[in-house]
PDB file of N, CA and C in Angstrom:
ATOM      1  N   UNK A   1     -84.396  57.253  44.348  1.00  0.00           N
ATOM      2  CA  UNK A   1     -85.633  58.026  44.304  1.00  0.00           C
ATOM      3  C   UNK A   1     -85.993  58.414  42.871  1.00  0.00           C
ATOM      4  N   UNK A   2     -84.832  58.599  42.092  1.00  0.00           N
ATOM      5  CA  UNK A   2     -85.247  58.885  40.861  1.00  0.00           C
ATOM      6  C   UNK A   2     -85.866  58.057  39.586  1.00  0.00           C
ATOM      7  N   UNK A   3     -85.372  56.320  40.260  1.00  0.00           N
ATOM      8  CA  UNK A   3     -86.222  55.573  39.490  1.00  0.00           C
ATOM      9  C   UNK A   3     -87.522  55.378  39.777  1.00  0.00           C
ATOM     10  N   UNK A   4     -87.770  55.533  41.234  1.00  0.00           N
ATOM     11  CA  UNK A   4     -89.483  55.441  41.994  1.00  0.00           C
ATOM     12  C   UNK A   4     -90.151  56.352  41.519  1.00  0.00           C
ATOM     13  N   UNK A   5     -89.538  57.628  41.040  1.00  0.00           N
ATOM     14  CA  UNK A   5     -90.357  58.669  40.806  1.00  0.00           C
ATOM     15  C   UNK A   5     -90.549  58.804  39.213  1.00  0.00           C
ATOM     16  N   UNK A   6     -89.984  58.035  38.731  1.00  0.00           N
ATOM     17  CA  UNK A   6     -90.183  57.372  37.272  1.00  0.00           C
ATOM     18  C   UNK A   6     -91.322  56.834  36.921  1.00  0.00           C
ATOM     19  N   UNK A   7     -90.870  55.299  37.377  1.00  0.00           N
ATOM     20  CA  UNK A   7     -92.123  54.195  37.684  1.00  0.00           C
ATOM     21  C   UNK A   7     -93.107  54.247  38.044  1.00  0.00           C
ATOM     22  N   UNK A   8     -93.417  54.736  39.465  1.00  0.00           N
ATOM     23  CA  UNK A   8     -94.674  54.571  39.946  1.00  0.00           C
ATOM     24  C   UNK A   8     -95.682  55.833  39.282  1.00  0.00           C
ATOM     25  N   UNK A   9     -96.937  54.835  39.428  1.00  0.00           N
ATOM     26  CA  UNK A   9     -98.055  55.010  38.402  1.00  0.00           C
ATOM     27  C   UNK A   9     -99.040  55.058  39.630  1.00  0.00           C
ATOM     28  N   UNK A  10     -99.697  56.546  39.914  1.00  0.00           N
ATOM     29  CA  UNK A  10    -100.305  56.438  41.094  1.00  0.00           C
ATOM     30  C   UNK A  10    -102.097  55.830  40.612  1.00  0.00           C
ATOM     31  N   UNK A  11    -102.381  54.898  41.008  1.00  0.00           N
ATOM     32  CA  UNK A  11    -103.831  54.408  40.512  1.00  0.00           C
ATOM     33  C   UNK A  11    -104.982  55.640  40.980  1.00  0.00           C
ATOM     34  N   UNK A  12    -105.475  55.445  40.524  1.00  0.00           N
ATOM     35  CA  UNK A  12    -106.811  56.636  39.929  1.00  0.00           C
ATOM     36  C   UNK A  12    -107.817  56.326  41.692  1.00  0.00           C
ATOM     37  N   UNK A  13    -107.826  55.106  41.843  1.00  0.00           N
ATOM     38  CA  UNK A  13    -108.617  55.008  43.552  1.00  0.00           C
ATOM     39  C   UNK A  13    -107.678  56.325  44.111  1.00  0.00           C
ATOM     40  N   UNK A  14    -106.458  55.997  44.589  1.00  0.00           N
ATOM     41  CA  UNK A  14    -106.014  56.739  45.262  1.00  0.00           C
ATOM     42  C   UNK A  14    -105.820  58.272  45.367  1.00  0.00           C
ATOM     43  N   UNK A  15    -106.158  58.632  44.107  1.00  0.00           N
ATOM     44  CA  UNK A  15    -106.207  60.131  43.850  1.00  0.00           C
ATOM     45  C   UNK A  15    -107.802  60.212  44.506  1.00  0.00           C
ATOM     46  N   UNK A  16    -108.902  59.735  44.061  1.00  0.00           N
ATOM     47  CA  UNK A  16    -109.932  59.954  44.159  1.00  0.00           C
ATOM     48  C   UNK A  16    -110.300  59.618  45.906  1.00  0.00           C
ATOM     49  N   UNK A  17    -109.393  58.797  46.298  1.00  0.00           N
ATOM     50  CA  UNK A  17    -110.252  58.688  48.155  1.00  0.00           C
ATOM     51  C   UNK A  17    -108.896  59.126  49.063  1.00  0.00           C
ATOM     52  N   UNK A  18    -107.741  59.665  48.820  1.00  0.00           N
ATOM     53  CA  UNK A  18    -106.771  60.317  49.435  1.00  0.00           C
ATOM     54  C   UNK A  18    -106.139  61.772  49.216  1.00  0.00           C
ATOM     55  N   UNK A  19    -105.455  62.221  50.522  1.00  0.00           N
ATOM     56  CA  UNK A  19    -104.919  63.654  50.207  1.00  0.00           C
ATOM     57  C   UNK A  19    -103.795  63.744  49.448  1.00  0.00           C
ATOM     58  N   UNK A  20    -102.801  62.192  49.460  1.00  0.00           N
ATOM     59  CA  UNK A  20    -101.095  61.943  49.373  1.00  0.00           C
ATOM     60  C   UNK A  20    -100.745  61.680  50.625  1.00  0.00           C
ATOM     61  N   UNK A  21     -99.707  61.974  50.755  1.00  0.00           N
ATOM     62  CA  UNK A  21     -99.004  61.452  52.444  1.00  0.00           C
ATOM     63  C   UNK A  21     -97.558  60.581  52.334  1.00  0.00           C
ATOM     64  N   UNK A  22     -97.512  59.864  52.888  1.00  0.00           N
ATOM     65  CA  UNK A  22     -95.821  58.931  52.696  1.00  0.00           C
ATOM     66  C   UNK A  22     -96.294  57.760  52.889  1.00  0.00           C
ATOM     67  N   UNK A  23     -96.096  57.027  52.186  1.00  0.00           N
ATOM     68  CA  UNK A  23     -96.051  55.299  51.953  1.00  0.00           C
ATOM     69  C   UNK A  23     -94.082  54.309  52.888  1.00  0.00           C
ATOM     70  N   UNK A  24     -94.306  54.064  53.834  1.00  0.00           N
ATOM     71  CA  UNK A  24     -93.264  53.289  54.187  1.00  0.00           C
ATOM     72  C   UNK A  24     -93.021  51.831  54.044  1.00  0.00           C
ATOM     73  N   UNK A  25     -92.298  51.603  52.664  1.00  0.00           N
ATOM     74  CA  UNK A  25     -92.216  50.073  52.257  1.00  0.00           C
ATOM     75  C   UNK A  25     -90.762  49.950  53.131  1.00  0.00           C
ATOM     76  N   UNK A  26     -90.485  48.357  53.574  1.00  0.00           N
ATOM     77  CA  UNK A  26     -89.728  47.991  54.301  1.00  0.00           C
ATOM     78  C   UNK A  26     -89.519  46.577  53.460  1.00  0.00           C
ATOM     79  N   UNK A  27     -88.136  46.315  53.334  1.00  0.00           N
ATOM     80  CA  UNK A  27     -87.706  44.944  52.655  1.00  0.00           C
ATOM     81  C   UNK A  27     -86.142  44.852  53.222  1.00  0.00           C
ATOM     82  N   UNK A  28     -85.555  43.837  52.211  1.00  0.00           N
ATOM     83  CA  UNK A  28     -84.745  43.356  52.892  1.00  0.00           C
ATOM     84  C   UNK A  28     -83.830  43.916  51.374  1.00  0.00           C
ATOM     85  N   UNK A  29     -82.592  44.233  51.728  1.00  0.00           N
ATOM     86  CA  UNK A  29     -81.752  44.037  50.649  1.00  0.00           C
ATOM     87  C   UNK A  29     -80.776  42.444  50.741  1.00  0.00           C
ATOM     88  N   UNK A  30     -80.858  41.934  49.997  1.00  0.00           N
ATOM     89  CA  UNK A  30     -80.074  40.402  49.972  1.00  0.00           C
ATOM     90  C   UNK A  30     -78.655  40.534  49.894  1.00  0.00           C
ATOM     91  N   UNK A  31     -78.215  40.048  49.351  1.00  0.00           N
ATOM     92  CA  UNK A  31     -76.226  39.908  49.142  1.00  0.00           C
ATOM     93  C   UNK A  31     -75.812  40.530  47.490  1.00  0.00           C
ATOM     94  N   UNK A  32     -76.652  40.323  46.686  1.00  0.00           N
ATOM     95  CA  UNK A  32     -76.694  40.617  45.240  1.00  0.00           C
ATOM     96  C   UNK A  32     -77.563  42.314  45.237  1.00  0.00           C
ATOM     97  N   UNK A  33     -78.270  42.909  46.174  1.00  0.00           N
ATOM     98  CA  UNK A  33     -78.656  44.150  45.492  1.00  0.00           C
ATOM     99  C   UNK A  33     -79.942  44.067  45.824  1.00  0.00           C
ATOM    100  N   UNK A  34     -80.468  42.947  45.338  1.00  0.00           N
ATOM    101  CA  UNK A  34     -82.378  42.612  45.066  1.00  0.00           C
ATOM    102  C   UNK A  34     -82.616  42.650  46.659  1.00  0.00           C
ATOM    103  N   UNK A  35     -84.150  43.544  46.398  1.00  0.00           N
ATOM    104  CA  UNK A  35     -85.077  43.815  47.456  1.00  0.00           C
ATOM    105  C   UNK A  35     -86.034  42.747  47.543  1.00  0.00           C
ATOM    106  N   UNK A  36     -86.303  42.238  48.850  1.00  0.00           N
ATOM    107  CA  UNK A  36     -86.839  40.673  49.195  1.00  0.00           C
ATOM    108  C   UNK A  36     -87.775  41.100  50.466  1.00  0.00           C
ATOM    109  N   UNK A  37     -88.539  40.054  50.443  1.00  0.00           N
ATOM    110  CA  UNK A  37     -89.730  40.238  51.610  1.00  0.00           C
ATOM    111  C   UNK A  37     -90.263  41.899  51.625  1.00  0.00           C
ATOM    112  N   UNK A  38     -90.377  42.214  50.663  1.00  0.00           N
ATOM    113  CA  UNK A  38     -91.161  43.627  50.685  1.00  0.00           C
ATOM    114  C   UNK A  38     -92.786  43.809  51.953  1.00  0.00           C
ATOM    115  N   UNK A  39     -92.681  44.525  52.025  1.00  0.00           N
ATOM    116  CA  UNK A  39     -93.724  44.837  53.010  1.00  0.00           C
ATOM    117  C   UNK A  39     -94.360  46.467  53.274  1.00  0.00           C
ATOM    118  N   UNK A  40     -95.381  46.556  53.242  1.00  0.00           N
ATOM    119  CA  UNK A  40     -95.984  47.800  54.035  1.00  0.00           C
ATOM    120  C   UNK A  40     -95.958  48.352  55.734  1.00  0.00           C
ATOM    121  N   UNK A  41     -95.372  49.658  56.167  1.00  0.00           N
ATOM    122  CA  UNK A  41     -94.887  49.669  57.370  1.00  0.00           C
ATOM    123  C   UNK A  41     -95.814  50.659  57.957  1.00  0.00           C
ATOM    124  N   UNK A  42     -96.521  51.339  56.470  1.00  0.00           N
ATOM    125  CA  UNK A  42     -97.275  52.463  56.783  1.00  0.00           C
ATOM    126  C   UNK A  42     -97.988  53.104  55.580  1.00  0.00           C
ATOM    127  N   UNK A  43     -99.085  52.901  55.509  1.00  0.00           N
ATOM    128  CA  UNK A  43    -100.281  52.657  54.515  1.00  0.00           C
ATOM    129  C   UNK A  43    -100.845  54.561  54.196  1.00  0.00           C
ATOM    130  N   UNK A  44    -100.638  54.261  52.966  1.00  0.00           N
ATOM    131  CA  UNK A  44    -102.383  55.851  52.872  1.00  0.00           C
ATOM    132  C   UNK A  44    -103.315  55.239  52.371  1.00  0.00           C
ATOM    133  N   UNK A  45    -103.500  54.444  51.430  1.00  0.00           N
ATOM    134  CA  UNK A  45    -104.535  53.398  50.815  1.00  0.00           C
ATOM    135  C   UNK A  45    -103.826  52.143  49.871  1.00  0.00           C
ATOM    136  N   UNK A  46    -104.788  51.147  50.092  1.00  0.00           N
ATOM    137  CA  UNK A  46    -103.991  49.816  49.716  1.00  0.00           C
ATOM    138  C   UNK A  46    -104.087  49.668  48.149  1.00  0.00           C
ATOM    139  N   UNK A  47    -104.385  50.851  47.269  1.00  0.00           N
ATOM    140  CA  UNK A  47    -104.219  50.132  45.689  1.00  0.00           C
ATOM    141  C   UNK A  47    -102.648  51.112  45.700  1.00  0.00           C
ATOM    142  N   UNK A  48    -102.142  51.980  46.305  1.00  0.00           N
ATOM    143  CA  UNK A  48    -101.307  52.767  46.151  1.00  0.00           C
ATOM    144  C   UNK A  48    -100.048  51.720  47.158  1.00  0.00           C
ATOM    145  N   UNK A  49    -100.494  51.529  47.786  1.00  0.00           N
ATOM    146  CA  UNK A  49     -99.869  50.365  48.481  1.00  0.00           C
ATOM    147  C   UNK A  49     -99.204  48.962  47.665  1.00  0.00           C
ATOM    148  N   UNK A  50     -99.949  48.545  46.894  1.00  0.00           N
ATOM    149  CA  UNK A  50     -99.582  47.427  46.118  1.00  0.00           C
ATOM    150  C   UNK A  50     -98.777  47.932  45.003  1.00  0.00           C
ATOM    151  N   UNK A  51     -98.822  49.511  44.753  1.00  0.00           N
ATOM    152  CA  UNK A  51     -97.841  49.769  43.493  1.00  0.00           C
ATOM    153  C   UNK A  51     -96.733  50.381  44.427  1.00  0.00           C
ATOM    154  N   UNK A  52     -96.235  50.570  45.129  1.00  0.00           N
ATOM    155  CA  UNK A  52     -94.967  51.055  46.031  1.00  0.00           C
ATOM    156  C   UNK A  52     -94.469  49.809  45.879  1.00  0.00           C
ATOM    157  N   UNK A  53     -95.135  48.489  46.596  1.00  0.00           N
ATOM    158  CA  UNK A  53     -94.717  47.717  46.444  1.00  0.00           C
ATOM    159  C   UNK A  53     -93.765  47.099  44.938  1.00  0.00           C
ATOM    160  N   UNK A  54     -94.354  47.414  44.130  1.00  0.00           N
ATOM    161  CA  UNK A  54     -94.262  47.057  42.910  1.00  0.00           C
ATOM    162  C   UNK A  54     -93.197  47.833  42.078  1.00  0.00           C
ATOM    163  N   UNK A  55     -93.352  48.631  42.583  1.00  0.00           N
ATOM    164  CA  UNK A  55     -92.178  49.386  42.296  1.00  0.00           C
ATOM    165  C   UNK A  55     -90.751  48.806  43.174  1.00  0.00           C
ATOM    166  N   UNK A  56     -91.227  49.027  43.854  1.00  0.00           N
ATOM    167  CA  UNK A  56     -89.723  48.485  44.937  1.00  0.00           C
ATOM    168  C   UNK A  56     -88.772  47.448  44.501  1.00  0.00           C
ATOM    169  N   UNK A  57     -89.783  45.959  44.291  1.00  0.00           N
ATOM    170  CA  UNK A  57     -89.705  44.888  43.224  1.00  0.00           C
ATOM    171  C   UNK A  57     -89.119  45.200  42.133  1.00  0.00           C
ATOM    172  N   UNK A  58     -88.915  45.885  41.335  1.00  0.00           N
ATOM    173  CA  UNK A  58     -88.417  46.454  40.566  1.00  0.00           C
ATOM    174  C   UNK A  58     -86.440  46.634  40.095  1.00  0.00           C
ATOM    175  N   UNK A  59     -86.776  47.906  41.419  1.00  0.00           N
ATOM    176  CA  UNK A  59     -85.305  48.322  41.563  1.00  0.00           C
ATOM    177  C   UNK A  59     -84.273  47.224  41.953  1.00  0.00           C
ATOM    178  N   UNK A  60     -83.538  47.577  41.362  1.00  0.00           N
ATOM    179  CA  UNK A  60     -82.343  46.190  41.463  1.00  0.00           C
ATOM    180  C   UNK A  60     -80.878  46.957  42.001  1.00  0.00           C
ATOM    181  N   UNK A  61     -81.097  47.995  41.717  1.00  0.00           N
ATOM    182  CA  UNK A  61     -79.564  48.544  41.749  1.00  0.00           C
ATOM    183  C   UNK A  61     -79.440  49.209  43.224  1.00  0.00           C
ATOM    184  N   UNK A  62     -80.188  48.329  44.703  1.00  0.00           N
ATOM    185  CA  UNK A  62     -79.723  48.195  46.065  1.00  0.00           C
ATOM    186  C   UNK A  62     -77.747  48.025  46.303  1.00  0.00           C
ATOM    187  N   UNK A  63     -77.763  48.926  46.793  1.00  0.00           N
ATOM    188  CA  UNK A  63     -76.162  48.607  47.720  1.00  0.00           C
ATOM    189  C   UNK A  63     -76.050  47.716  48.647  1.00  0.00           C
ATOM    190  N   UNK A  64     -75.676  46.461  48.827  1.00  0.00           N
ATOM    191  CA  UNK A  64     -76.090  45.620  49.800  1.00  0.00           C
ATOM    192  C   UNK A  64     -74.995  46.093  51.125  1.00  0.00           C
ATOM    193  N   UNK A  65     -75.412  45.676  52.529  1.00  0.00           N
ATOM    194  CA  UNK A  65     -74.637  45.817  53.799  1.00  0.00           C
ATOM    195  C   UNK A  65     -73.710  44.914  53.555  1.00  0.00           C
ATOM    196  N   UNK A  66     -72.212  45.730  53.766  1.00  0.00           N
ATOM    197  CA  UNK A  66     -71.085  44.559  54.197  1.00  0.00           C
ATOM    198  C   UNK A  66     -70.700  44.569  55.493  1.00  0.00           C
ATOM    199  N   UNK A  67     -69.696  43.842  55.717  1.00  0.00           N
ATOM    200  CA  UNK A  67     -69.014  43.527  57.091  1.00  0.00           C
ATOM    201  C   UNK A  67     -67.817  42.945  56.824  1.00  0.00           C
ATOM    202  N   UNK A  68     -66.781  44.117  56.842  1.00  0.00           N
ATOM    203  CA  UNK A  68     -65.569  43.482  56.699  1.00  0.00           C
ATOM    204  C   UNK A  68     -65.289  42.697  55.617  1.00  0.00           C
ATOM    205  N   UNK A  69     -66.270  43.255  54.423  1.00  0.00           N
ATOM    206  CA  UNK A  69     -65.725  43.287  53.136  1.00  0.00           C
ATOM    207  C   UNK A  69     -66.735  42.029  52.390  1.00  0.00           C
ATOM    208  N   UNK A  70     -67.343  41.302  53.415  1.00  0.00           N
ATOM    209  CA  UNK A  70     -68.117  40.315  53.008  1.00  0.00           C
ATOM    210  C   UNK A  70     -69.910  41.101  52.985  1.00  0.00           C
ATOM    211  N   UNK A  71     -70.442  40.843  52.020  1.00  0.00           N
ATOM    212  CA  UNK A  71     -72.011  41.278  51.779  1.00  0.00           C
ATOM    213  C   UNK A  71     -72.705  40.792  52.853  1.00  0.00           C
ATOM    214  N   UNK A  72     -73.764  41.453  53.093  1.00  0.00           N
ATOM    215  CA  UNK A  72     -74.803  40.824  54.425  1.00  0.00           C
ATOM    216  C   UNK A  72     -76.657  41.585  53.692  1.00  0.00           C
ATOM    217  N   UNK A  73     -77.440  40.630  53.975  1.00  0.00           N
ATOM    218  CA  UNK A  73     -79.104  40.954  54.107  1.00  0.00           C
ATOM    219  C   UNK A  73     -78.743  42.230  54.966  1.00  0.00           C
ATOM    220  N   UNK A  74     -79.592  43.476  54.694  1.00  0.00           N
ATOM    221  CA  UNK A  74     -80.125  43.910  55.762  1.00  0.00           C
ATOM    222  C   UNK A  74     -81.237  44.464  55.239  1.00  0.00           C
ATOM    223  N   UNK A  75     -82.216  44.972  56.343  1.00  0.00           N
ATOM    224  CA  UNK A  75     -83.283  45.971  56.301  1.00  0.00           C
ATOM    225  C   UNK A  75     -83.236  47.203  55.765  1.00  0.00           C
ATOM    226  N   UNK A  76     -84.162  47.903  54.619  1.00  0.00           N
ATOM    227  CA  UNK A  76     -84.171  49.425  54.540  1.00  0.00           C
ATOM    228  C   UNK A  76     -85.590  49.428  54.603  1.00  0.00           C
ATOM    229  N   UNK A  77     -85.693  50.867  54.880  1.00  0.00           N
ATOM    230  CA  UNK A  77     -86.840  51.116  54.615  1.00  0.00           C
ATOM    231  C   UNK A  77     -86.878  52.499  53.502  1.00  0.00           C
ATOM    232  N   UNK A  78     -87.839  52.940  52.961  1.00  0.00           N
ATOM    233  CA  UNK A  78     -87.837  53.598  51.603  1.00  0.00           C
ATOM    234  C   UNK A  78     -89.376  54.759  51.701  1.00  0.00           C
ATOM    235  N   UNK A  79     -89.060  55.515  52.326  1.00  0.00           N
ATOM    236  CA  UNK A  79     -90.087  56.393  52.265  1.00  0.00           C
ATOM    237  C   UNK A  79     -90.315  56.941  50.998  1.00  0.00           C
ATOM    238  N   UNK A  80     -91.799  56.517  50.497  1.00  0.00           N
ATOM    239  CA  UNK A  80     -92.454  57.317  49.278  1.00  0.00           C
ATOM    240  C   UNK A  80     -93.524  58.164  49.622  1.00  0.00           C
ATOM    241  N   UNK A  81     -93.022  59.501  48.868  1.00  0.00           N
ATOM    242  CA  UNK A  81     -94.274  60.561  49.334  1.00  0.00           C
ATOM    243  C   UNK A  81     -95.065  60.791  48.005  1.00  0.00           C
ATOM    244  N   UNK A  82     -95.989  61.154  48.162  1.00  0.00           N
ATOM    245  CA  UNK A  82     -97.110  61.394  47.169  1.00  0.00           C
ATOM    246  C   UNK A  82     -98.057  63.188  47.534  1.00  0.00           C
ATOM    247  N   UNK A  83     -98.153  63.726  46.494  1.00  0.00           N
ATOM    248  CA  UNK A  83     -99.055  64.913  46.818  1.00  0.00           C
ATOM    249  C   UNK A  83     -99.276  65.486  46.005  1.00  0.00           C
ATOM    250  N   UNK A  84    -100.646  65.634  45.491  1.00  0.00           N
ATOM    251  CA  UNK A  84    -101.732  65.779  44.713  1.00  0.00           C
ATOM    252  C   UNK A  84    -101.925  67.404  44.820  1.00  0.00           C
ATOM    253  N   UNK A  85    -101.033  68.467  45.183  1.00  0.00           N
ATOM    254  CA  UNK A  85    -100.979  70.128  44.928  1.00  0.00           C
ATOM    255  C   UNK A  85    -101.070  70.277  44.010  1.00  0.00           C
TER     256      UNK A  85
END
């Protein structure tokens, strides 16, 4: 959270036509860490949308799922909140 809250650069649309709210990006963590097939699970507006994304892309330093000591893909999902108080 502390690198997302680094990075992301909230675009100027989204201040101007939203309240904030939570952005739910969903990807895959791979065997190495890296976040893959990124996706939107739950939208406040789509220019704020494409930088969650972008951010996500980013982070590298994912814990990947093991099993008995061997790495495995799995799913996270990554709630980002935003609020303009």
């Amino acid at each position: 959270m502390n690198f997302i809250s680094k990075t992301i650069q909230i675009p100027d649309r989204t201040v101007a036509v939203s309240n904030g709210g939570t952005v739910r990006v969903r990807f895959i963590v791979n065997e190495t860490g890296k976040p893959i097939d990124i996706e939107i699970v739950k939208s406040i507006e789509y220019a704020l949308d494409d930088e969650c994304m972008r951010v996500i892309s980013l982070a590298k330093d994912w814990i990947p799922a093991s099993d008995k000591g061997k790495k495995l893909k799995a799913y996270s999902i990554q709630p980002i909140s935003i609020s303009f108080k």
